[in-house]
C-alpha atoms as a PDB file:
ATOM      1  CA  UNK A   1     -76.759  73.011 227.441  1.00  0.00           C
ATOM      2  CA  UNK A   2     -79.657  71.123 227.052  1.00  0.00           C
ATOM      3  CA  UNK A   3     -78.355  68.459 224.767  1.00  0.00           C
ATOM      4  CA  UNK A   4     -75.826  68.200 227.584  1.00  0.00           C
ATOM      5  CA  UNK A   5     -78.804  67.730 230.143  1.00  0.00           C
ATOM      6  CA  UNK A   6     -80.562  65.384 228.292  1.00  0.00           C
ATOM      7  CA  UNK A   7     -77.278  62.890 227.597  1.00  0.00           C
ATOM      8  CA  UNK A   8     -77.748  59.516 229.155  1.00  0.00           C
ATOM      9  CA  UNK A   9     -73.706  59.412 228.999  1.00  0.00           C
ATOM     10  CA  UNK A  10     -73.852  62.385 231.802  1.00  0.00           C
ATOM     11  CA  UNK A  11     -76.408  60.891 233.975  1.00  0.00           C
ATOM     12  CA  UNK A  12     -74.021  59.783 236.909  1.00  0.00           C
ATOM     13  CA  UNK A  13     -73.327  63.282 237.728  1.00  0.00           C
ATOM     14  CA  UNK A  14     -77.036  65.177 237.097  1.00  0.00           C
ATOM     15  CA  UNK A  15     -78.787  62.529 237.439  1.00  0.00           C
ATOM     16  CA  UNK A  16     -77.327  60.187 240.198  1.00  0.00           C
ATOM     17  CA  UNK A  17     -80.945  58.627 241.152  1.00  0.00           C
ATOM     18  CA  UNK A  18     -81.547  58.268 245.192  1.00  0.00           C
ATOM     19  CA  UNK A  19     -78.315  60.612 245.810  1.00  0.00           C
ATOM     20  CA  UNK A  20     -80.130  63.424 244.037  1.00  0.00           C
ATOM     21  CA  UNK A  21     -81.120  66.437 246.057  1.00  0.00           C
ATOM     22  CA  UNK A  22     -84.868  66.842 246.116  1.00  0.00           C
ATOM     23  CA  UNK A  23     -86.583  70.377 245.801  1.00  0.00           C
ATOM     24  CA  UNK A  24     -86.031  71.035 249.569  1.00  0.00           C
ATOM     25  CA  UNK A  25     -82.324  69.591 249.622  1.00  0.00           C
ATOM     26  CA  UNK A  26     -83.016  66.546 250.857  1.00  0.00           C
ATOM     27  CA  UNK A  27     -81.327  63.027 249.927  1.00  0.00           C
ATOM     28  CA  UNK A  28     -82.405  59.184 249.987  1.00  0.00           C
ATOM     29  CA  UNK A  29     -79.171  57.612 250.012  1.00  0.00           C
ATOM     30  CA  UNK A  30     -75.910  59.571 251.459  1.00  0.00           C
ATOM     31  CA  UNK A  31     -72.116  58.506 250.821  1.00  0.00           C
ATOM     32  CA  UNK A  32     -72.238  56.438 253.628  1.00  0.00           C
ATOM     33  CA  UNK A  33     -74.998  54.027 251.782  1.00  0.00           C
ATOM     34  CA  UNK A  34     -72.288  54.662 248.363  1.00  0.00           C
ATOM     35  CA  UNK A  35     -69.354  53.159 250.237  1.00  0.00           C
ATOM     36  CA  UNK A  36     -71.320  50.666 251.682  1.00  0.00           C
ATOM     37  CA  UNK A  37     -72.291  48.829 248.479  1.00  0.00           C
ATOM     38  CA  UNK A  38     -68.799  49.216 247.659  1.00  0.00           C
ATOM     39  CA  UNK A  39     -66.987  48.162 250.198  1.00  0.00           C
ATOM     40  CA  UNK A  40     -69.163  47.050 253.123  1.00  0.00           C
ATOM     41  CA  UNK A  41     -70.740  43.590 251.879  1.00  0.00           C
ATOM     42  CA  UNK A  42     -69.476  40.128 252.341  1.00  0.00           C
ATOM     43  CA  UNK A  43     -67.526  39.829 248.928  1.00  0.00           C
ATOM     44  CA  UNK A  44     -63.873  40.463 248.688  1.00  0.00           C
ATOM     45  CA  UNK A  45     -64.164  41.547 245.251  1.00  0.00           C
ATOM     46  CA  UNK A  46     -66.799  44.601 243.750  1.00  0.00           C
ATOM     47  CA  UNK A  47     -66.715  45.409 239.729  1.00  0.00           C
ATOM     48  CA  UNK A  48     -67.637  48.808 238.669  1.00  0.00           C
ATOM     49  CA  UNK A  49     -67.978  48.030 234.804  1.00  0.00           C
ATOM     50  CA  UNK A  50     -67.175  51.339 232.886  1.00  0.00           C
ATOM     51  CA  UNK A  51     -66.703  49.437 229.292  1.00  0.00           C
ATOM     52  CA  UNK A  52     -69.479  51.434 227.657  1.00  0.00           C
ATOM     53  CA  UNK A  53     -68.284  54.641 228.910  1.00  0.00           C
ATOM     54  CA  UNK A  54     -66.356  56.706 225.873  1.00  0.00           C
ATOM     55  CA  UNK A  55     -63.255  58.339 226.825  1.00  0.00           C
ATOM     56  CA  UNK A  56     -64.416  61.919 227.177  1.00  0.00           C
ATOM     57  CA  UNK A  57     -66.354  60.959 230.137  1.00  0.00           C
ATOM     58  CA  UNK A  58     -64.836  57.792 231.413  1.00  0.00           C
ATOM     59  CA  UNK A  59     -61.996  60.328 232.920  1.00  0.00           C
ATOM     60  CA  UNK A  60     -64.572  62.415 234.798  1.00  0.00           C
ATOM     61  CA  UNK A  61     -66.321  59.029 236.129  1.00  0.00           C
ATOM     62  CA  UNK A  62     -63.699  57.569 236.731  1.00  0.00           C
ATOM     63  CA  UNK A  63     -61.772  60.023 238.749  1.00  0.00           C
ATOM     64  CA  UNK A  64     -65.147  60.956 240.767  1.00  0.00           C
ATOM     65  CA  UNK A  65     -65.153  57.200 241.673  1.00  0.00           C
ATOM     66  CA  UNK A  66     -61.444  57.528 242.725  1.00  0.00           C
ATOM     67  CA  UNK A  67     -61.901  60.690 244.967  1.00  0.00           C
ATOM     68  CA  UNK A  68     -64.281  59.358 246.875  1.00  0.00           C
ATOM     69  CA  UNK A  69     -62.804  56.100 247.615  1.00  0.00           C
ATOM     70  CA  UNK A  70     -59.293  57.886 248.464  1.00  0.00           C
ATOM     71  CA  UNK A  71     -61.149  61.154 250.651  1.00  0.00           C
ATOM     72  CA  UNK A  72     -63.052  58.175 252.432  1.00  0.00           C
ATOM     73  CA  UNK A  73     -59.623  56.329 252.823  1.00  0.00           C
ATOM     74  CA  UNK A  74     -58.232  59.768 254.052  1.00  0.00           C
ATOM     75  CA  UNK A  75     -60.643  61.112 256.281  1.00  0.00           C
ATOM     76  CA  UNK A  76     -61.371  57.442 258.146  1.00  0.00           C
ATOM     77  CA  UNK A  77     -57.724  56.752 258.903  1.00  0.00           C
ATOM     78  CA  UNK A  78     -58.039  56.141 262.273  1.00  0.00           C
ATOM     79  CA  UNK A  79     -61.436  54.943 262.110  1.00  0.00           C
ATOM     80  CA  UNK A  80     -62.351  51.350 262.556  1.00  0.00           C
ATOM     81  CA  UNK A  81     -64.045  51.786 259.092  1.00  0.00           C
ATOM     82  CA  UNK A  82     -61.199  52.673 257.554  1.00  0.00           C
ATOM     83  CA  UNK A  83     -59.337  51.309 254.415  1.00  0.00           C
ATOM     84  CA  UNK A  84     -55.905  51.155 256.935  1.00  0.00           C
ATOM     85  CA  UNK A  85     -57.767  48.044 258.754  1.00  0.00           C
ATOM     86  CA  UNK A  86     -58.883  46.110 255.731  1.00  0.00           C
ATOM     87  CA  UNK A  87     -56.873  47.983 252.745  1.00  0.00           C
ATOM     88  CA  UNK A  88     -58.480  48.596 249.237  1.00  0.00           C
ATOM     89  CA  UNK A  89     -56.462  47.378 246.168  1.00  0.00           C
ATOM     90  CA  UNK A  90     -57.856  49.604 242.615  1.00  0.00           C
ATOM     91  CA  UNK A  91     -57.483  47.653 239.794  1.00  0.00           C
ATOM     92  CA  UNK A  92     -57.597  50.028 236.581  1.00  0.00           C
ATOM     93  CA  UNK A  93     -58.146  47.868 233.283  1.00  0.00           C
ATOM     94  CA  UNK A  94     -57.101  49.599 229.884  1.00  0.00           C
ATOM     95  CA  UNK A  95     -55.631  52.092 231.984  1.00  0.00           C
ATOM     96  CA  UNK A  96     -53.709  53.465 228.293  1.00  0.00           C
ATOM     97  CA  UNK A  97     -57.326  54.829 227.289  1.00  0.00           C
ATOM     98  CA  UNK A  98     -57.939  57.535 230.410  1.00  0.00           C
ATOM     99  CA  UNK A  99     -53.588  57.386 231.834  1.00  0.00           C
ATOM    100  CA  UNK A 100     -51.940  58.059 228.802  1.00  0.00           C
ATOM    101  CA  UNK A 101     -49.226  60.794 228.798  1.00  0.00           C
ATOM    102  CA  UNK A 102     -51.645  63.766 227.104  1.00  0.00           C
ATOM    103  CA  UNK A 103     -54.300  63.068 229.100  1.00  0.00           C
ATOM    104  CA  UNK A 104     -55.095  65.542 231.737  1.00  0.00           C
ATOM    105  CA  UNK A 105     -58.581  64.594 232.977  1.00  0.00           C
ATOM    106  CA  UNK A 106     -59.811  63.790 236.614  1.00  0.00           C
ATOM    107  CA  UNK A 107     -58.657  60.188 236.547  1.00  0.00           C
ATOM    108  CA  UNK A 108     -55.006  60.631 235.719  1.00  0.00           C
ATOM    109  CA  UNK A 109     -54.696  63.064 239.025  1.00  0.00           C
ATOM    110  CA  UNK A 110     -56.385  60.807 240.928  1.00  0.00           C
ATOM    111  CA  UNK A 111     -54.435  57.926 239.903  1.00  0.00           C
ATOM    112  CA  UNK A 112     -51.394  59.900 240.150  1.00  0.00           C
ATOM    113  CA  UNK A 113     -52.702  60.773 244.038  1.00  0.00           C
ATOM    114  CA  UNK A 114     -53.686  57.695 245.082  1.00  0.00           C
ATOM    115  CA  UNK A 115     -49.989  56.128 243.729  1.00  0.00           C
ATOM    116  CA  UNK A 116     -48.177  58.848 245.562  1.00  0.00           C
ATOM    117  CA  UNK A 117     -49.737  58.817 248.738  1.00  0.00           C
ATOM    118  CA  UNK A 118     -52.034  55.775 248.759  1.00  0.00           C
ATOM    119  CA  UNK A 119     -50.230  53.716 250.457  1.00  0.00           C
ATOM    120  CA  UNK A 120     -50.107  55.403 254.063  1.00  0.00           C
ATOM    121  CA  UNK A 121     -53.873  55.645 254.151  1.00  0.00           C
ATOM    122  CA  UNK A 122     -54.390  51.821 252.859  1.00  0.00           C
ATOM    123  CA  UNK A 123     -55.309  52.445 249.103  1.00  0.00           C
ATOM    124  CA  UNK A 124     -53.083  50.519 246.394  1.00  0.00           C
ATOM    125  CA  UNK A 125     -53.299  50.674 242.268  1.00  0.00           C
ATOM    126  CA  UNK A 126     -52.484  48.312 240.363  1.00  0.00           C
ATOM    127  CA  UNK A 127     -52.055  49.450 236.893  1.00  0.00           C
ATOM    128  CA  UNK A 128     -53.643  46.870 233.680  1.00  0.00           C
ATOM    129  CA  UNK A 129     -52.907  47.731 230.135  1.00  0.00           C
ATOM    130  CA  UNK A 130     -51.370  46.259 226.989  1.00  0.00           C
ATOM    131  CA  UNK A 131     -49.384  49.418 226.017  1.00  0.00           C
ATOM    132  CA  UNK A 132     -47.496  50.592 228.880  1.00  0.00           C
ATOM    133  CA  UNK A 133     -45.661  52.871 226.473  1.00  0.00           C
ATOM    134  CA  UNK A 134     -48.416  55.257 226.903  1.00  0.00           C
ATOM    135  CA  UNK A 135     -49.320  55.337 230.745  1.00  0.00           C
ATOM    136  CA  UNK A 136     -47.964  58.345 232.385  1.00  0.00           C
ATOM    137  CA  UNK A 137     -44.565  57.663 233.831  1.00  0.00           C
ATOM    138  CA  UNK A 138     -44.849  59.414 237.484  1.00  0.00           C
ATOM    139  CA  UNK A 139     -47.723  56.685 237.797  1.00  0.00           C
ATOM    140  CA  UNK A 140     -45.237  53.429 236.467  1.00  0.00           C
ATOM    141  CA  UNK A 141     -42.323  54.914 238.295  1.00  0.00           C
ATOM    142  CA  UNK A 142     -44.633  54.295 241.311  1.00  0.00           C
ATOM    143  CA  UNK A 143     -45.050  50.671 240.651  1.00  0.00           C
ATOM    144  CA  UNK A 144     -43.708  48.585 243.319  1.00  0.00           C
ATOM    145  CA  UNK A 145     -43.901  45.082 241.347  1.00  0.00           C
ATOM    146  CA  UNK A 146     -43.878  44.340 237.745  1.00  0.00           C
ATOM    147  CA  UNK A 147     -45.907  41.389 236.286  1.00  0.00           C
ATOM    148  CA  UNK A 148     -45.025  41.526 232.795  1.00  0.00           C
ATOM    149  CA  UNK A 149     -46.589  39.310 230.224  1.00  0.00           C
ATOM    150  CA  UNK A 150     -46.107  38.512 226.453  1.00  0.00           C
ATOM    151  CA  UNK A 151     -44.703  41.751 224.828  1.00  0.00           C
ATOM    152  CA  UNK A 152     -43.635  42.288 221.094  1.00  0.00           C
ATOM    153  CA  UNK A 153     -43.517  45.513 220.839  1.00  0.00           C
ATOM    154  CA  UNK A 154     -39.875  46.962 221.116  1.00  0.00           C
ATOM    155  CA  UNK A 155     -41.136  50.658 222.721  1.00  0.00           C
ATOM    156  CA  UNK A 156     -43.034  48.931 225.492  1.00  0.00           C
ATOM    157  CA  UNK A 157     -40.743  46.275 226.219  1.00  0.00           C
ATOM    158  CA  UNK A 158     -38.061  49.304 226.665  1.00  0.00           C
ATOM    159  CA  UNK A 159     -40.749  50.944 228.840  1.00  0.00           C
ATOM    160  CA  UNK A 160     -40.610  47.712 230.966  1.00  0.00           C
ATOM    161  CA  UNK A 161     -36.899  47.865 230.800  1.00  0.00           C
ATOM    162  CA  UNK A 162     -36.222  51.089 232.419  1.00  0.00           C
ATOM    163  CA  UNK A 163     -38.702  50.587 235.246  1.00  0.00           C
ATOM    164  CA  UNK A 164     -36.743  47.742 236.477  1.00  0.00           C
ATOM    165  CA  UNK A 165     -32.931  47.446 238.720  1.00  0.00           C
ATOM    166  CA  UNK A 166     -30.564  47.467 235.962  1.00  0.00           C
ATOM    167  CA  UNK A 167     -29.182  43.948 236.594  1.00  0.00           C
ATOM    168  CA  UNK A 168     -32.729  42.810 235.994  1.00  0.00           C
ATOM    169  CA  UNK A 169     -33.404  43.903 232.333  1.00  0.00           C
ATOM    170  CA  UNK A 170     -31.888  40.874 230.581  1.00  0.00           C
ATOM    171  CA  UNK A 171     -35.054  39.316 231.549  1.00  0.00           C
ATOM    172  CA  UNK A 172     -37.026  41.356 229.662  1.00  0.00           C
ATOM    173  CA  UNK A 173     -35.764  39.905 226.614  1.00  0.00           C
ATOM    174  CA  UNK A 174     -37.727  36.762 227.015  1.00  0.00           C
ATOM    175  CA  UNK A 175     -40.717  38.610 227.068  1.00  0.00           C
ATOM    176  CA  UNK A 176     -41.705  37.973 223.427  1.00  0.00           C
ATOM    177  CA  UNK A 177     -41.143  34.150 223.769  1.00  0.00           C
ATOM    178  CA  UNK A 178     -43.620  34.019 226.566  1.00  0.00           C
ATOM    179  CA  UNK A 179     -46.548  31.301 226.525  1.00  0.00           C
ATOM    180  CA  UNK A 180     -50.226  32.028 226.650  1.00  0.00           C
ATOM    181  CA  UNK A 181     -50.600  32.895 230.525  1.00  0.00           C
ATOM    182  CA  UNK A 182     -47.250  33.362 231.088  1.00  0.00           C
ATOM    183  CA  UNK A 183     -45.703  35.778 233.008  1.00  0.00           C
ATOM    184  CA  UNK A 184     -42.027  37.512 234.815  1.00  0.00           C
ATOM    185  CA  UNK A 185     -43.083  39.175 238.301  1.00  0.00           C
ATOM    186  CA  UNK A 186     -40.548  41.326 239.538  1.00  0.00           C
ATOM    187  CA  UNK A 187     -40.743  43.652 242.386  1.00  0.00           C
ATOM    188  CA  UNK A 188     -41.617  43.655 245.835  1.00  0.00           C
ATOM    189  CA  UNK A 189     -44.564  41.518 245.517  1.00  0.00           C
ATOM    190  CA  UNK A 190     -41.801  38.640 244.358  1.00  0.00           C
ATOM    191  CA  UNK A 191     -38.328  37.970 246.355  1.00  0.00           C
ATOM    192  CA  UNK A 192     -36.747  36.989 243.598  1.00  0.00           C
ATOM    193  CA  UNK A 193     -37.505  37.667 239.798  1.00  0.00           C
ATOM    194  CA  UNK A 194     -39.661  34.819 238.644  1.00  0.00           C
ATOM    195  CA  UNK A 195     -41.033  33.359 235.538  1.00  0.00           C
ATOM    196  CA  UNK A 196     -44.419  31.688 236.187  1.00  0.00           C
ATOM    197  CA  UNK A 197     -47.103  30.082 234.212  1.00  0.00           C
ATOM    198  CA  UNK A 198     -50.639  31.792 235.290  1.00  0.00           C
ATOM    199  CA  UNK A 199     -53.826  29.234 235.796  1.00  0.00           C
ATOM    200  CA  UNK A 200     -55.857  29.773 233.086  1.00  0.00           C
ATOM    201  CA  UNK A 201     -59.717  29.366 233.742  1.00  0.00           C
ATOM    202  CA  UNK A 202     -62.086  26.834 232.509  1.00  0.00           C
ATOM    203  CA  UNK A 203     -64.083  27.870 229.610  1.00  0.00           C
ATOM    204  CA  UNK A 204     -67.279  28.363 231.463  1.00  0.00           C
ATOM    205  CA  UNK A 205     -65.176  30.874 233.791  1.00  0.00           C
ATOM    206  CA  UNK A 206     -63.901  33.255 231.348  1.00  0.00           C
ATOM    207  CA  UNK A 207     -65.565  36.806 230.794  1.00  0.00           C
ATOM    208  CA  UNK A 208     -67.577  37.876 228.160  1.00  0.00           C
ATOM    209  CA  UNK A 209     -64.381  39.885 226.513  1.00  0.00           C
ATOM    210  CA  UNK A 210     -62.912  36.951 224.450  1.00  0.00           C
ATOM    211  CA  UNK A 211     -62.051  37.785 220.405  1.00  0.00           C
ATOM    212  CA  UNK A 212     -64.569  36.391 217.851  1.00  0.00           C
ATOM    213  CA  UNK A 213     -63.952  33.444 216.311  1.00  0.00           C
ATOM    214  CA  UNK A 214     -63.364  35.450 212.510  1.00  0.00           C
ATOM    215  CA  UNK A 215     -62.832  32.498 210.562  1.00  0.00           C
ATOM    216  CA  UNK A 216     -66.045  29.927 211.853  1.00  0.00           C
ATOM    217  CA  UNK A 217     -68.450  33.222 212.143  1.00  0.00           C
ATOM    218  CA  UNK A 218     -67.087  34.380 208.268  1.00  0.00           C
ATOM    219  CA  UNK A 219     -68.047  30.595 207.166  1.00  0.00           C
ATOM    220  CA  UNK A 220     -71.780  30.282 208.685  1.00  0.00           C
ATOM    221  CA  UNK A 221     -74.503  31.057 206.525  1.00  0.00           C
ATOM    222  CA  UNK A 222     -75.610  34.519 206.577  1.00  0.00           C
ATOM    223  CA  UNK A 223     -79.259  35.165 208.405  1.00  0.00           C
ATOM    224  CA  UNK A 224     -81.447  38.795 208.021  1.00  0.00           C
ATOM    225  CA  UNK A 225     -80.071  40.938 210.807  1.00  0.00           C
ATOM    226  CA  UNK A 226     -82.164  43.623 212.292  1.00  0.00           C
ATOM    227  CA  UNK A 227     -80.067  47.161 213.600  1.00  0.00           C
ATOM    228  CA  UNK A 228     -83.217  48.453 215.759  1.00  0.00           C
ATOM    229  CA  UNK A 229     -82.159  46.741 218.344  1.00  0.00           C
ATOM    230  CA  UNK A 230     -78.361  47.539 217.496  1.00  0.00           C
ATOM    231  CA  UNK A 231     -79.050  51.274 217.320  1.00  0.00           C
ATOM    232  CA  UNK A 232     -81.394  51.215 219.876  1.00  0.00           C
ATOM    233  CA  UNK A 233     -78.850  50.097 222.573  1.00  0.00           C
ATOM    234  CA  UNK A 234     -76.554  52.411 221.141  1.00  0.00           C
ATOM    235  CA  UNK A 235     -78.865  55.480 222.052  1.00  0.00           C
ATOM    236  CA  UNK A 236     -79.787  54.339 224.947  1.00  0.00           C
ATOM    237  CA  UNK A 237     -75.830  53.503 226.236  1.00  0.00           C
ATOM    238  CA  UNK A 238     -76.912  49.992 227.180  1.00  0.00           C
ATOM    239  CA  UNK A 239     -75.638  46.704 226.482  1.00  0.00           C
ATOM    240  CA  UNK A 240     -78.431  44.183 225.756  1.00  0.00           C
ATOM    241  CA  UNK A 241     -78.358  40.778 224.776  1.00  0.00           C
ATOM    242  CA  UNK A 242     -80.714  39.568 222.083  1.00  0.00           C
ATOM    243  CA  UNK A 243     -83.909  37.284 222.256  1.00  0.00           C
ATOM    244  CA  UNK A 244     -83.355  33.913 220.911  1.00  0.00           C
END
């Protein structure tokens, strides 16, 4: 119990900073404050990064995150406030890792909720992930458009297959002759099934989640490396950048 206590990893729920009770039950910040820096500031988009978040409790996170946003959506319906006047669009990257079909954590239900019955109280999902064999399929069979890019793999390409009309699956087999930032939309969001070619950003827009270059890194000369700092972030679940 106390390792439990002491784990940095399980700080969001014990130790959740100005929403903490004090000794005499009393708070800084309340949900209100939450939502706010959420949802209430001038930019259309917020980013919640959960990258450094293993699995075991991304799904707990993750789905706490996701019940408040829906009971907020829920509860403020017919509230100027509410998520039915300016709707909230959830977009869940690597979904596979805390969606898959064995997974039975907070997350999943909430997903599974929010794709259900989302809609009517102004809350959408939209699902991101490069194996959409393994996402649960009561949450894909509640996908209302399919934007489909580059796919090799025959199980997910079938997976792809069967949630689309069946006059529309011939498509699919172009999908493993698509171009870098090319994609097939089909689905509501489209009128007609299209094949598209996605803007690609400029190099000083793209996030820091590109792969190595293996081949120039493997050919530079080799330099004393120092862990401390490596193992340090590690323990300390934080992602630092090094001194130059």
């Amino acid at each position: 119990m106390k390792s439990r206590l002491l784990d940095s990893q399980y700080s969001f729920l014990l130790n959740p900073g100005p929403w903490n009770p004090d000794r005499n039950g009393k708070i800084e910040k309340d949900l209100d404050q939450l939502l706010a820096e959420w949802l209430g500031h001038e930019k259309p988009i917020t980013i919640l990064d959960l990258s450094g978040m293993p699995s075991t409790r991304l799904s707990l996170l993750l789905g706490s995150i996701l019940d408040i946003l829906f009971e907020s959506a829920l509860w403020g319906r017919n509230l100027s406030s509410g998520m039915k006047n300016r709707p909230l669009l959830v977009v869940l990257e690597e979904a596979h890792r805390y969606l898959s079909k064995s997974e039975t954590g907070l997350a999943k239900y909430m997903v599974q909720r929010i794709a259900k019955e989302g809609r009517k109280f102004g809350v959408g999902a939209m699902i991101v992930s490069q194996r959409p064999s393994e996402i649960d399929e009561t949450i894909l069979s509640q996908c209302g458009t399919i934007i489909a890019l580059r796919i090799n793999n025959s199980t997910d390409r079938g997976i792809v297959k069967s949630a689309m009309s069946e006059g529309l699956a011939g498509i699919i087999d172009s999908l493993p002759v698509l171009r870098t930032g090319e994609a097939i939309i089909v689905g509501e969001a489209a009128k007609l099934p299209t094949r598209c070619r996605i803007s690609i950003l400029p190099p000083d827009r793209y996030p820091n989640s590109k792969d190595p270059e293996v081949s120039k890194n493997w050919a530079a000369q080799r330099k004393q490396e120092d862990y401390e700092i490596l193992v340090s972030a590690w323990r300390n679940q934080e992602t630092v950048k090094e001194k130059k």
